[in-house]
Protein backbone atom coordinates (compact mmCIF):
# COMPACT_ATOMS: atom_id res chain seq x y z
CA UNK A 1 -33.79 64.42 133.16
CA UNK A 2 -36.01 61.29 132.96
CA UNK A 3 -34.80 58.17 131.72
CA UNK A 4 -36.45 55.47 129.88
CA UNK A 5 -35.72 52.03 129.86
CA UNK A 6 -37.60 49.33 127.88
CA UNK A 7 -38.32 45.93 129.45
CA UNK A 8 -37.84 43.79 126.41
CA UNK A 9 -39.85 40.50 128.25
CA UNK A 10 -43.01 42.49 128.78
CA UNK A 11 -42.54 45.57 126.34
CA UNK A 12 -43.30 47.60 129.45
CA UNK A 13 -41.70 51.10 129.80
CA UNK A 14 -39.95 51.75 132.83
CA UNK A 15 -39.45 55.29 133.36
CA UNK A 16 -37.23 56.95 136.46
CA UNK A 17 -36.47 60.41 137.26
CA UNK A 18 -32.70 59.86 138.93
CA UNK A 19 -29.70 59.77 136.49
CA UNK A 20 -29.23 56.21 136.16
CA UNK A 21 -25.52 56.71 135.54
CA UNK A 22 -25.15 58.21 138.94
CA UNK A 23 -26.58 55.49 141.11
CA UNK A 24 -24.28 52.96 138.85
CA UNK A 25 -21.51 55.22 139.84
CA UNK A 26 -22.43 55.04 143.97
CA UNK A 27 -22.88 51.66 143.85
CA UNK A 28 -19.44 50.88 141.94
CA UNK A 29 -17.80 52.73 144.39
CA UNK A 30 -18.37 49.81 146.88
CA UNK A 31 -15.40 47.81 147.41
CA UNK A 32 -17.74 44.53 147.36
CA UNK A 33 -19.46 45.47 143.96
CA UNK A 34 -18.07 44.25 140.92
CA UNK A 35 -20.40 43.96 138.22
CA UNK A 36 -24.16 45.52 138.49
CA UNK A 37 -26.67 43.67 136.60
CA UNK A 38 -29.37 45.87 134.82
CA UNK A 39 -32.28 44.92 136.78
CA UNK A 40 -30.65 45.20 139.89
CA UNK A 41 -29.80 49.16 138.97
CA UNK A 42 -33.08 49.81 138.07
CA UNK A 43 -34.85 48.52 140.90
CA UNK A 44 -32.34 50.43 143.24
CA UNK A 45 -32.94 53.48 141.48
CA UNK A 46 -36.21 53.16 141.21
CA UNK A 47 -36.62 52.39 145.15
CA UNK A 48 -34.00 55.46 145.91
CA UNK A 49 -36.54 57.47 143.63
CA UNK A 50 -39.45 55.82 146.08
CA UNK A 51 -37.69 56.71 149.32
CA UNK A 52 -36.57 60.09 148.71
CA UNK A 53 -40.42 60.91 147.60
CA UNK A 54 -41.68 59.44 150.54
CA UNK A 55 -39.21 61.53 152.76
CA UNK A 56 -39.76 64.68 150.50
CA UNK A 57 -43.97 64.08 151.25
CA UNK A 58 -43.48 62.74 154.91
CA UNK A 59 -41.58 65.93 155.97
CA UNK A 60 -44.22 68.46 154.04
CA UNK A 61 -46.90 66.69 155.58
CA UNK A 62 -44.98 67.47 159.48
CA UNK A 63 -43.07 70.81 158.37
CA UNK A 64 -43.95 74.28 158.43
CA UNK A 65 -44.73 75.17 154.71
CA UNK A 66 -47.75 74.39 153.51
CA UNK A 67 -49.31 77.41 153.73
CA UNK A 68 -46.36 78.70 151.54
CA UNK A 69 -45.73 75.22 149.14
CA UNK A 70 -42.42 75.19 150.53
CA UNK A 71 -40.37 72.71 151.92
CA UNK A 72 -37.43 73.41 153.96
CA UNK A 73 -33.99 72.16 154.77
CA UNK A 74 -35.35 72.10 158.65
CA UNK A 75 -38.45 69.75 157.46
CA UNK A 76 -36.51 67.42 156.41
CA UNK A 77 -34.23 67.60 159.99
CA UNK A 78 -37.01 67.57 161.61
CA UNK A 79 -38.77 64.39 160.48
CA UNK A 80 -35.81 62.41 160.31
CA UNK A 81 -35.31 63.90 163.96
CA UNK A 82 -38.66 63.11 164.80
CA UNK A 83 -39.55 59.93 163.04
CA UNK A 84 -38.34 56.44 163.94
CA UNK A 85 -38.24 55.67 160.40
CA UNK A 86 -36.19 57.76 159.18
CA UNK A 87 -33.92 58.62 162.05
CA UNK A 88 -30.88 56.88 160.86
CA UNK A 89 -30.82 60.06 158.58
CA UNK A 90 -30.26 62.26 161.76
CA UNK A 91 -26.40 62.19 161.55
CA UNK A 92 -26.52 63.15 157.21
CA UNK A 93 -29.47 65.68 158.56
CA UNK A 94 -29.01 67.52 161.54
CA UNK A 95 -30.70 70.16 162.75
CA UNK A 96 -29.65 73.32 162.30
CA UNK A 97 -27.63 75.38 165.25
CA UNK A 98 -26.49 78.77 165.02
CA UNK A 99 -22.58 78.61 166.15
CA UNK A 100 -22.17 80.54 168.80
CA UNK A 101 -25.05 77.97 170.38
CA UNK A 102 -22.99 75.37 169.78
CA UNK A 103 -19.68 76.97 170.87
CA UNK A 104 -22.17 77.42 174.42
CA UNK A 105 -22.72 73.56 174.12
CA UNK A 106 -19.48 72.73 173.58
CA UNK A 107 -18.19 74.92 176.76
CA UNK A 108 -20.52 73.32 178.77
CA UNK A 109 -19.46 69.85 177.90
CA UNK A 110 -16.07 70.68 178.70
CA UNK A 111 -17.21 72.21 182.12
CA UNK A 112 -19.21 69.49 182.97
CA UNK A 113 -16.34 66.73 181.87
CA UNK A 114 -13.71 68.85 184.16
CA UNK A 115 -16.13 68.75 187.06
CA UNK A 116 -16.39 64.76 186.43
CA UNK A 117 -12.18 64.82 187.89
């Protein structure tokens, strides 16, 4: 779904891909937003729109599918992992574990904090 917006000084079109509607919606539900003025939602849309494409192209660029077109949830774990740009991402994108590697990592902490006594 791609909106258009007019800029009515210029006569430009403005066109973004994200639902507008949503990113008033996220931004509203800050308790310190109270009104959002037009060309402040566009321009944060428009640079959410920016960001994600440059993550998106970042992490195809590093991952492992470009032989196959593809890119994975582990690309995207991976570069945020991996790059200091994006790696305040890490906690919304971490890298996949299987669980019983994790229940292994989580025994070993405890072993290791009872051994600390």
């Amino acid at each position: 779904e791609e909106e258009t917006n007019y800029d009515q000084a210029s006569g430009n079109k403005k066109t973004i891909s994200l639902p507008i509607s949503r990113v008033r919606l996220i931004m509203k539900s800050s308790p310190d937003v109270s009104s959002i003025n037009q060309d402040a939602l566009f321009l944060t849309t428009k640079a959410t729109e920016l960001f994600v494409q440059h993550l998106a192209l970042s992490s195809f660029n590093n991952g492992s599918g470009k032989d196959t077109n593809t890119l994975s949830y582990s690309d995207l774990a991976n570069t945020a992992q991996e790059t200091e740009t994006f790696h305040f991402l890490t906690d919304i994108l971490p890298k996949k574990i299987l669980a019983r590697d994790y229940l292994n990592s989580l025994e070993q902490m405890q072993e290791e904090e009872e051994a600390d006594y």
